[in-house]
C-alpha atoms as a PDB file:
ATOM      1  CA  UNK A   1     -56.872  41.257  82.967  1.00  0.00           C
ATOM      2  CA  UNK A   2     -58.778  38.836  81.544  1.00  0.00           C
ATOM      3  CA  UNK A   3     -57.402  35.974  79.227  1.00  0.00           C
ATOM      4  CA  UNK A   4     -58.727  36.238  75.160  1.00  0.00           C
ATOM      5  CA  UNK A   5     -61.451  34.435  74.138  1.00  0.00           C
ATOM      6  CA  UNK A   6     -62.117  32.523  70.506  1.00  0.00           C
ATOM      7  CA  UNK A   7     -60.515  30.708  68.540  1.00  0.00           C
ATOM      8  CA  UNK A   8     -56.751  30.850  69.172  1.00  0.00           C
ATOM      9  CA  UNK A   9     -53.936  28.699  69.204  1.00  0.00           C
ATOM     10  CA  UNK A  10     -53.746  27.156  72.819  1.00  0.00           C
ATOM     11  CA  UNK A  11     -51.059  27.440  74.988  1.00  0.00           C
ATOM     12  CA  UNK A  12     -49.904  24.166  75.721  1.00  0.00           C
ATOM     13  CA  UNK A  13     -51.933  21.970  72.890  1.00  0.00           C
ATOM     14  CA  UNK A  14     -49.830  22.906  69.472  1.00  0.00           C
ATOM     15  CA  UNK A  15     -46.816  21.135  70.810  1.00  0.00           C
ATOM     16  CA  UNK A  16     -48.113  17.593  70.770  1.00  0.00           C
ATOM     17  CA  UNK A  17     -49.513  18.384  67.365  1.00  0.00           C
ATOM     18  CA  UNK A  18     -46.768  19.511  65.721  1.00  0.00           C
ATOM     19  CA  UNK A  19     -44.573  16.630  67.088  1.00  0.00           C
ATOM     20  CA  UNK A  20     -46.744  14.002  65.702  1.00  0.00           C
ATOM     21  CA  UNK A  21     -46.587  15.721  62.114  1.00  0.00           C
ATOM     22  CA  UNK A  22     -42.628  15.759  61.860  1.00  0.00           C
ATOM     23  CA  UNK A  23     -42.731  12.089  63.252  1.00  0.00           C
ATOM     24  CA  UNK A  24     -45.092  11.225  60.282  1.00  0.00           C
ATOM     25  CA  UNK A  25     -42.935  13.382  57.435  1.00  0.00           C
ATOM     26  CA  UNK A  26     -39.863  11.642  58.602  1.00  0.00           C
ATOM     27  CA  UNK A  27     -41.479   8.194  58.500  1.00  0.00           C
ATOM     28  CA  UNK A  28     -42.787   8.798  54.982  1.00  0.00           C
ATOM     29  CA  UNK A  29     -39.145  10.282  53.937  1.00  0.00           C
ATOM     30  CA  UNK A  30     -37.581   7.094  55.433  1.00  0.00           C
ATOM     31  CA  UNK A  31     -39.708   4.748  53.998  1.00  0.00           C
ATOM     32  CA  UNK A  32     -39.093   6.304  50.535  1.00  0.00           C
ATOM     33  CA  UNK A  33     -35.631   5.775  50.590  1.00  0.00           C
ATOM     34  CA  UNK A  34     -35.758   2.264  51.852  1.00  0.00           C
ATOM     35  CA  UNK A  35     -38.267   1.453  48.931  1.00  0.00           C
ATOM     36  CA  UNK A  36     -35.702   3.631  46.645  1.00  0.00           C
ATOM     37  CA  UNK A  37     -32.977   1.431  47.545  1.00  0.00           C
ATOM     38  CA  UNK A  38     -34.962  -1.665  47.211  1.00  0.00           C
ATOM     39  CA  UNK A  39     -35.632  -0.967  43.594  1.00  0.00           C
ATOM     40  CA  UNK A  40     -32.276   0.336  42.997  1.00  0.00           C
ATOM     41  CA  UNK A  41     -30.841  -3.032  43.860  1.00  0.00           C
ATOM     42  CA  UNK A  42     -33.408  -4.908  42.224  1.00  0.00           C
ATOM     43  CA  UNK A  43     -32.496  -3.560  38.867  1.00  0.00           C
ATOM     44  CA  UNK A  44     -28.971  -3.571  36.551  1.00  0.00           C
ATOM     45  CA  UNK A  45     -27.292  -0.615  36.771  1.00  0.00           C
ATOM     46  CA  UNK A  46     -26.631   1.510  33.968  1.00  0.00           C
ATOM     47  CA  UNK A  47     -23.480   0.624  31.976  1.00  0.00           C
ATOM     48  CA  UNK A  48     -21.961   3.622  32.815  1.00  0.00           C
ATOM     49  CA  UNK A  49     -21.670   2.200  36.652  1.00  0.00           C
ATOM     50  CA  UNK A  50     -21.368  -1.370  36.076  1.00  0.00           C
ATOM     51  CA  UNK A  51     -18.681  -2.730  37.883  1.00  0.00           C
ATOM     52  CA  UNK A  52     -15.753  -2.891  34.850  1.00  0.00           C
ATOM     53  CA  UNK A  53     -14.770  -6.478  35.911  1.00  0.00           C
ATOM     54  CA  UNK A  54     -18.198  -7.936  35.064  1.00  0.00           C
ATOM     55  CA  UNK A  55     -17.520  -7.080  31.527  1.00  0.00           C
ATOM     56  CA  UNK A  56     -16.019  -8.583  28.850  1.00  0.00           C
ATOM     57  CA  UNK A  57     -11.820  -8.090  29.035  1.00  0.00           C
ATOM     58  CA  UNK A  58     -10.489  -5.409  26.471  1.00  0.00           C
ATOM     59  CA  UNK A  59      -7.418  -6.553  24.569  1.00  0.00           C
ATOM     60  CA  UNK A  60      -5.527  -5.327  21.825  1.00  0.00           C
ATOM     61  CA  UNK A  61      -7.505  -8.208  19.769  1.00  0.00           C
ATOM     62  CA  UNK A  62     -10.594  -7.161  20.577  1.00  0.00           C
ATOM     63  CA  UNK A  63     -10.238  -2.833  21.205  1.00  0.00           C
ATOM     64  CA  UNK A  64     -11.285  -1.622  17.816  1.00  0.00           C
ATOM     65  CA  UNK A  65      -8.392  -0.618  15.622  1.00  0.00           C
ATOM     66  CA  UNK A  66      -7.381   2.812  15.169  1.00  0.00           C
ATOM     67  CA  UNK A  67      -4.669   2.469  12.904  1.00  0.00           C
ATOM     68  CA  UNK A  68      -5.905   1.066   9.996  1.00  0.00           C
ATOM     69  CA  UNK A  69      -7.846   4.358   8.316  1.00  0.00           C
ATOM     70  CA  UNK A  70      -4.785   7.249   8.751  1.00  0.00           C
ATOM     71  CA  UNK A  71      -2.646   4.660   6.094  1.00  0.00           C
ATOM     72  CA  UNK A  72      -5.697   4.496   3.271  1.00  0.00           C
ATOM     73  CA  UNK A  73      -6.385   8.512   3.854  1.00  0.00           C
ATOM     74  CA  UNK A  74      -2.197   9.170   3.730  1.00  0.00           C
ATOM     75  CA  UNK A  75      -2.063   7.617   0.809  1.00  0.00           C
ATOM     76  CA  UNK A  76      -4.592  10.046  -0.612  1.00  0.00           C
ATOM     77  CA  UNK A  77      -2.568  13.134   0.314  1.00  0.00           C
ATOM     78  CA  UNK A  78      -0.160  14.306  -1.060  1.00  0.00           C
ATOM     79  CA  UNK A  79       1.891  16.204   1.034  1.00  0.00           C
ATOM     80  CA  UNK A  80       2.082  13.245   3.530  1.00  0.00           C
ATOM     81  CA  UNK A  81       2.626  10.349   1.590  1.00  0.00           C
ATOM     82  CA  UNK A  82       6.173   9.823   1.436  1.00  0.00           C
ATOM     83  CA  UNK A  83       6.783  10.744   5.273  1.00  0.00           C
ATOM     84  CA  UNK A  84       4.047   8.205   6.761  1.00  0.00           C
ATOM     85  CA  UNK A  85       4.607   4.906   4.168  1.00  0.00           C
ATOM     86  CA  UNK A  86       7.596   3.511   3.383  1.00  0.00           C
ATOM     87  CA  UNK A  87       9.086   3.843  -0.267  1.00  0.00           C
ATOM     88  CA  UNK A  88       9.546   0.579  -2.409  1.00  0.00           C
ATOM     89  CA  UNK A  89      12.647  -1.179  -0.970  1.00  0.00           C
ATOM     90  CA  UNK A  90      15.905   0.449  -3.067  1.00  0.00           C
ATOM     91  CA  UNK A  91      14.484   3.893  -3.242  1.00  0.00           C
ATOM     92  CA  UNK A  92      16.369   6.984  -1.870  1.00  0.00           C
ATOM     93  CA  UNK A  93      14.523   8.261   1.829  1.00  0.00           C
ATOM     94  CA  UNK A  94      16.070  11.717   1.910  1.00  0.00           C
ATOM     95  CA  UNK A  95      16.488  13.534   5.449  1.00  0.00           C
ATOM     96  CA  UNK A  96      16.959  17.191   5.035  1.00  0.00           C
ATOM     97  CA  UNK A  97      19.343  18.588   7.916  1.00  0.00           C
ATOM     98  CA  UNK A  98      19.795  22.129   8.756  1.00  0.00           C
ATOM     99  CA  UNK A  99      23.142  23.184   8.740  1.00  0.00           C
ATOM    100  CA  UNK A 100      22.746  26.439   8.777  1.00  0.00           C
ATOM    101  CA  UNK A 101      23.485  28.901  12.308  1.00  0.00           C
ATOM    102  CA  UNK A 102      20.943  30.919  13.182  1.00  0.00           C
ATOM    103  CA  UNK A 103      17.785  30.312  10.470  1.00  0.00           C
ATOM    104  CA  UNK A 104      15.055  28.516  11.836  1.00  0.00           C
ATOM    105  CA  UNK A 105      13.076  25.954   9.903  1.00  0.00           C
ATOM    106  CA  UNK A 106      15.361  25.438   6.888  1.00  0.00           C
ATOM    107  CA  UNK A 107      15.174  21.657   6.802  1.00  0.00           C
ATOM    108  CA  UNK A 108      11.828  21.833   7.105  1.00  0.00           C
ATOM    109  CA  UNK A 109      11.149  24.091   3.758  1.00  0.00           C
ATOM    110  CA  UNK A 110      13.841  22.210   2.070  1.00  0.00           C
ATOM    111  CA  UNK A 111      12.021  19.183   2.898  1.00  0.00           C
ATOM    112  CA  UNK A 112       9.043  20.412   0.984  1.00  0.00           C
ATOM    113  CA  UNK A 113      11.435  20.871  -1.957  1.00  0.00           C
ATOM    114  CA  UNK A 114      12.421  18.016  -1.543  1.00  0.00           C
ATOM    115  CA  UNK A 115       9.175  15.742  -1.688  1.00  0.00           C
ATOM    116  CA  UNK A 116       7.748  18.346  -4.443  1.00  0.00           C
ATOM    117  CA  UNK A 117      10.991  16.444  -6.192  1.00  0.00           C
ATOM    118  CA  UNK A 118       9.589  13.309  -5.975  1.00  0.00           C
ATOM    119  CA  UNK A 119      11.490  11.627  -2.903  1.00  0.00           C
ATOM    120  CA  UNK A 120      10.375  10.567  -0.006  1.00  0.00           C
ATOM    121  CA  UNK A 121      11.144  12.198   2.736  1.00  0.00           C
ATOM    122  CA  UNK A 122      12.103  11.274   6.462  1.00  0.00           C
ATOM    123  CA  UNK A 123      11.466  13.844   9.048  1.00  0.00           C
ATOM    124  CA  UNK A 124      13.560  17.319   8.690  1.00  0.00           C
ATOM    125  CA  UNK A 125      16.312  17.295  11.454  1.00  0.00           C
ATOM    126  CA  UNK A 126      18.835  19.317  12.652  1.00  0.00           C
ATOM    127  CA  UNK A 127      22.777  18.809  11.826  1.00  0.00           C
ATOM    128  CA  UNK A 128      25.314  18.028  14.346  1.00  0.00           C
ATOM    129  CA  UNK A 129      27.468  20.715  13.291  1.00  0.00           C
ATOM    130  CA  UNK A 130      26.433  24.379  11.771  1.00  0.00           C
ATOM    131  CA  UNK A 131      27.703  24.299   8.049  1.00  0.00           C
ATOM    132  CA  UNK A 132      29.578  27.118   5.379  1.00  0.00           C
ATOM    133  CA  UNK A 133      28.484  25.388   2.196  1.00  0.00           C
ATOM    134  CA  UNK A 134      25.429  22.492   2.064  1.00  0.00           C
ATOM    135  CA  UNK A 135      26.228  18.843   0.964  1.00  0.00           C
ATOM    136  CA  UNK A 136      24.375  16.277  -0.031  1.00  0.00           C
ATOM    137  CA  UNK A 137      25.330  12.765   1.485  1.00  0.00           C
ATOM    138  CA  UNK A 138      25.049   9.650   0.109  1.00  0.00           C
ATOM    139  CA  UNK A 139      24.679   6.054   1.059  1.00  0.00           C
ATOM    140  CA  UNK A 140      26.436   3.228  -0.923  1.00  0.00           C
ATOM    141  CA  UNK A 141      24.392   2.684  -4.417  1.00  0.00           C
ATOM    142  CA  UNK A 142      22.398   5.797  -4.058  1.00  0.00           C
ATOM    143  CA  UNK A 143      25.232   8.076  -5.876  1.00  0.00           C
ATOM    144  CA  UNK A 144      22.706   9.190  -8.295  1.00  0.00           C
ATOM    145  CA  UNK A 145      19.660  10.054  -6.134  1.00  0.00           C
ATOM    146  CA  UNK A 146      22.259  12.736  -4.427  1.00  0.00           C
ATOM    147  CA  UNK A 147      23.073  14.355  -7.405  1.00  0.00           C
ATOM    148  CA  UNK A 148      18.936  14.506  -8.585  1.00  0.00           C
ATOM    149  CA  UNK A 149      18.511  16.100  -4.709  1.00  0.00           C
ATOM    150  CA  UNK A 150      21.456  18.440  -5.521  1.00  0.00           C
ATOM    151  CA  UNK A 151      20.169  19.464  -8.642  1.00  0.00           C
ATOM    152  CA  UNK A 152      16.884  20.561  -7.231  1.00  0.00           C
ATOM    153  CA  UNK A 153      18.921  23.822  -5.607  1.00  0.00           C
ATOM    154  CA  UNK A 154      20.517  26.978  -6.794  1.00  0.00           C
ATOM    155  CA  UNK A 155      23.234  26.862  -5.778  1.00  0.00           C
ATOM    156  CA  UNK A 156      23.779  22.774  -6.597  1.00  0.00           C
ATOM    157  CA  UNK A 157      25.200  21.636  -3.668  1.00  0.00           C
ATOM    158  CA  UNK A 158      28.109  19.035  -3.802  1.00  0.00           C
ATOM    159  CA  UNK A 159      27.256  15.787  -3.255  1.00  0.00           C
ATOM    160  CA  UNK A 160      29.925  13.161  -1.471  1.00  0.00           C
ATOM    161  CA  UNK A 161      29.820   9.433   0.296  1.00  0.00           C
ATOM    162  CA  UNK A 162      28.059   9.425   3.929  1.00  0.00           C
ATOM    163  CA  UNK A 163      30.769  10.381   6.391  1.00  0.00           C
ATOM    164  CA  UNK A 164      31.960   8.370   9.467  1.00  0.00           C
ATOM    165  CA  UNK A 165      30.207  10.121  11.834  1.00  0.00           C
ATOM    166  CA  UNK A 166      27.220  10.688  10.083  1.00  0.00           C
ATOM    167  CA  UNK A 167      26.042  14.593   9.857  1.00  0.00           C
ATOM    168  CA  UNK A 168      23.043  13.985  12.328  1.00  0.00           C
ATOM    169  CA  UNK A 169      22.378  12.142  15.390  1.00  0.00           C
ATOM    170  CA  UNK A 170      22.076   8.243  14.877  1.00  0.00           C
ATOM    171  CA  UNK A 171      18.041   8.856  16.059  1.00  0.00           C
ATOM    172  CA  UNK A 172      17.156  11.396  13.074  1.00  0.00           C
ATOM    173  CA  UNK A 173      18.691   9.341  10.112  1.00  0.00           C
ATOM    174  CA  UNK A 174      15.073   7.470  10.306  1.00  0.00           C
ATOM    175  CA  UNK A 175      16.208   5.163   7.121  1.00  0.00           C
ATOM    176  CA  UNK A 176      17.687   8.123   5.477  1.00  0.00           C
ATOM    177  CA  UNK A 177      20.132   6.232   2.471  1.00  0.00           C
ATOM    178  CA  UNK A 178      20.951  10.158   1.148  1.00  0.00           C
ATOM    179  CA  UNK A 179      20.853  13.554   3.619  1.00  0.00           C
ATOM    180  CA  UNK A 180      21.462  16.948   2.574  1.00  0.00           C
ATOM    181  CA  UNK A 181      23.150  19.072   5.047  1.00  0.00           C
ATOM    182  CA  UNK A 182      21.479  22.806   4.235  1.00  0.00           C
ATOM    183  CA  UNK A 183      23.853  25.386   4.458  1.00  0.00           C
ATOM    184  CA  UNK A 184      23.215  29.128   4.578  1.00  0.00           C
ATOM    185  CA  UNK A 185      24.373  29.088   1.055  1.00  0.00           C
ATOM    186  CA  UNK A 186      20.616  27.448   0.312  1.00  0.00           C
ATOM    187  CA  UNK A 187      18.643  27.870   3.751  1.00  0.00           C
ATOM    188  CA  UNK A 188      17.189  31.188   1.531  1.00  0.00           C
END
């Protein structure tokens, strides 16, 4: 047998070569990330990374305010009005209650009869006690108010003083001064 001649890879030369071209790509690849990292630290990060302490302190005086606009545009609508301002000091804040077993979003309907009325409104609630007949409650002074919220059903409901306890929970009555208990009588 004889041993081929030409050009061919030798047998024991391509080792040395091939050692000394990974030495040199790994050299280049580690001197490009010690340059990257030089000119990383050299310049400011981007806000998004910046240390949050290096920064000027948030506060409430300082955080843009977001409750300013939803007033001006509530004042605009006028479904919300009455339920996000308050009315002018001695006006009646009615808080519709449902009274009524078993029927699911009466004070909440009623409430919309309600404001249509002209009142403002607190948020609907529920009653502490299901109800026969509705009743419209009233706070000292505000005698007549009930019986303009009565009058705005069919049936009228009856209208009498504010009970000791009061028909709701002490955390619904949200300034309420007159609250009509709905009934099934006017729950619809």
């Amino acid at each position: 047998m004889t041993a081929p001649t030409g050009p061919g890879p030798s047998p024991g030369g391509g080792g040395a070569r091939t050692g000394a071209t990974s030495a040199r790509g790994i050299a280049l690849l580690v001197g490009a990330v010690v340059i990257g990292i030089a000119l990383l630290r050299a310049t400011d990060p981007p806000d998004s990374l910046a240390d949050a302490s290096e920064g000027p302190e948030r506060t409430a005086s300082t955080a843009p305010s977001t409750t300013e606009d939803p007033p001006e545009e509530s004042t605009t609508s006028s479904s919300s009005s009455s339920t996000t301002e308050a009315p002018p000091e001695g006006e009646p804040v009615v808080l519709v209650a449902n009274g009524a077993a078993n029927a699911v979003g009466v004070a909440g309907r009623l409430s919309v009869t309600v404001e249509d009325g002209g009142f403002a409104i607190a948020p609907p609630a529920n009653a502490t006690a299901d109800v026969e007949t509705s009743t419209v409650y009233f706070a000292p002074g505000f005698e007549e108010a009930a019986g303009e919220v009565a009058a705005l059903f069919d049936p009228a409901p009856a209208t009498a003083p504010m009970p000791d306890p009061l028909p709701v929970s002490p955390g619904d009555l949200q300034g309420a001064t007159v609250i009509l208990v709905a009934g099934p009588d006017i729950a619809g």
